[in-house]
Protein backbone atom coordinates (compact mmCIF):
# COMPACT_ATOMS: atom_id res chain seq x y z
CA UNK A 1 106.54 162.43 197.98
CA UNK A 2 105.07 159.44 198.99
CA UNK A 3 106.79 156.26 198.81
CA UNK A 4 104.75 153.99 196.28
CA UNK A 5 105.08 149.57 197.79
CA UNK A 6 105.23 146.61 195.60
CA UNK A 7 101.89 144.05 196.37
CA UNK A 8 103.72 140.68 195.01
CA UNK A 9 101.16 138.65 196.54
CA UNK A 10 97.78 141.06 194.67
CA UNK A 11 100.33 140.87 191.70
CA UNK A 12 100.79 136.66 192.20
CA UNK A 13 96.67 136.25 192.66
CA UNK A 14 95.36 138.48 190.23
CA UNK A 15 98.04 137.31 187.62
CA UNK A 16 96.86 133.36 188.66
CA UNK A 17 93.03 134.47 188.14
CA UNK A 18 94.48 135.45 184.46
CA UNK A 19 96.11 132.59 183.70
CA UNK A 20 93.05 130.21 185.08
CA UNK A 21 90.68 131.76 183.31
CA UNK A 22 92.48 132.01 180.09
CA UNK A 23 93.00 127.83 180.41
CA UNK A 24 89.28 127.47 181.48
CA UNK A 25 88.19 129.30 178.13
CA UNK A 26 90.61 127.26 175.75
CA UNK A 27 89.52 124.03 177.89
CA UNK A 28 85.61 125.08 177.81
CA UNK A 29 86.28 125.90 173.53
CA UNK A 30 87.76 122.61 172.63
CA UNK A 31 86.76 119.90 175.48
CA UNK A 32 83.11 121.62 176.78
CA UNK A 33 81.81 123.26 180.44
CA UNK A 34 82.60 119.59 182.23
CA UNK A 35 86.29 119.97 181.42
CA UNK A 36 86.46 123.83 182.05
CA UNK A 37 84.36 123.88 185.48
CA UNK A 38 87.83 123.25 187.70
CA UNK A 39 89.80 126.15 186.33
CA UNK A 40 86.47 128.21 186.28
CA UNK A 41 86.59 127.91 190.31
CA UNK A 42 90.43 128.45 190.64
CA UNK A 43 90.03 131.57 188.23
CA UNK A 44 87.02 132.78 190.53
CA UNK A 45 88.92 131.67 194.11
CA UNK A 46 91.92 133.63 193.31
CA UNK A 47 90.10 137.14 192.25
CA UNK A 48 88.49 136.29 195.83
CA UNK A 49 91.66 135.88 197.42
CA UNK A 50 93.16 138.75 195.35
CA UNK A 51 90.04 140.86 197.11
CA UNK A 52 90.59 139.47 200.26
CA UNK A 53 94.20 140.04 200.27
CA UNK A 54 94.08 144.03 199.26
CA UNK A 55 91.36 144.49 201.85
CA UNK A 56 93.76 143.36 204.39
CA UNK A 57 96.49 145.55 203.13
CA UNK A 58 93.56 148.51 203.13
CA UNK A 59 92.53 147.90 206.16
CA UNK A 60 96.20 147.88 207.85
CA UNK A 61 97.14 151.32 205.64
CA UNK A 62 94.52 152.57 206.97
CA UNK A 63 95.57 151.74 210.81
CA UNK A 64 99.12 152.89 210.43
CA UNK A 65 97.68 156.38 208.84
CA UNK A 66 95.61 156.16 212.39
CA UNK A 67 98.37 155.92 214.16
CA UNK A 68 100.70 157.99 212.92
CA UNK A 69 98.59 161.71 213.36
């Protein structure tokens, strides 16, 4: 059986895109766009890093599969 890993730091960014865009929409309801915009980018920058981040991991899975057969 294969041995399932923990991804704290997908976990951490995609948990942080949450939490940003759940702000942005309370900010963007009661304040407008001009006081949402910030979290808005923070919310989209961390899905990007989350992508980023679990391509990397992909990528290097994918390596040590290589290498192993």
């Amino acid at each position: 059986m294969k041995k399932q890993r923990k991804h704290p730091m997908e976990i951490l960014w995609i948990c942080m895109s949450a939490m940003c865009l759940i702000i942005a929409i309370i900010r963007h309801v009661r304040y407008g766009f001009d006081e949402a915009t910030a979290m808005y980018v923070f919310s989209v920058i961390s899905v990007l890093m989350y992508l980023w981040r679990r391509h990397l991991r992909q990528k290097e899975e994918k390596e040590d599969n290589g290498k192993l057969q």
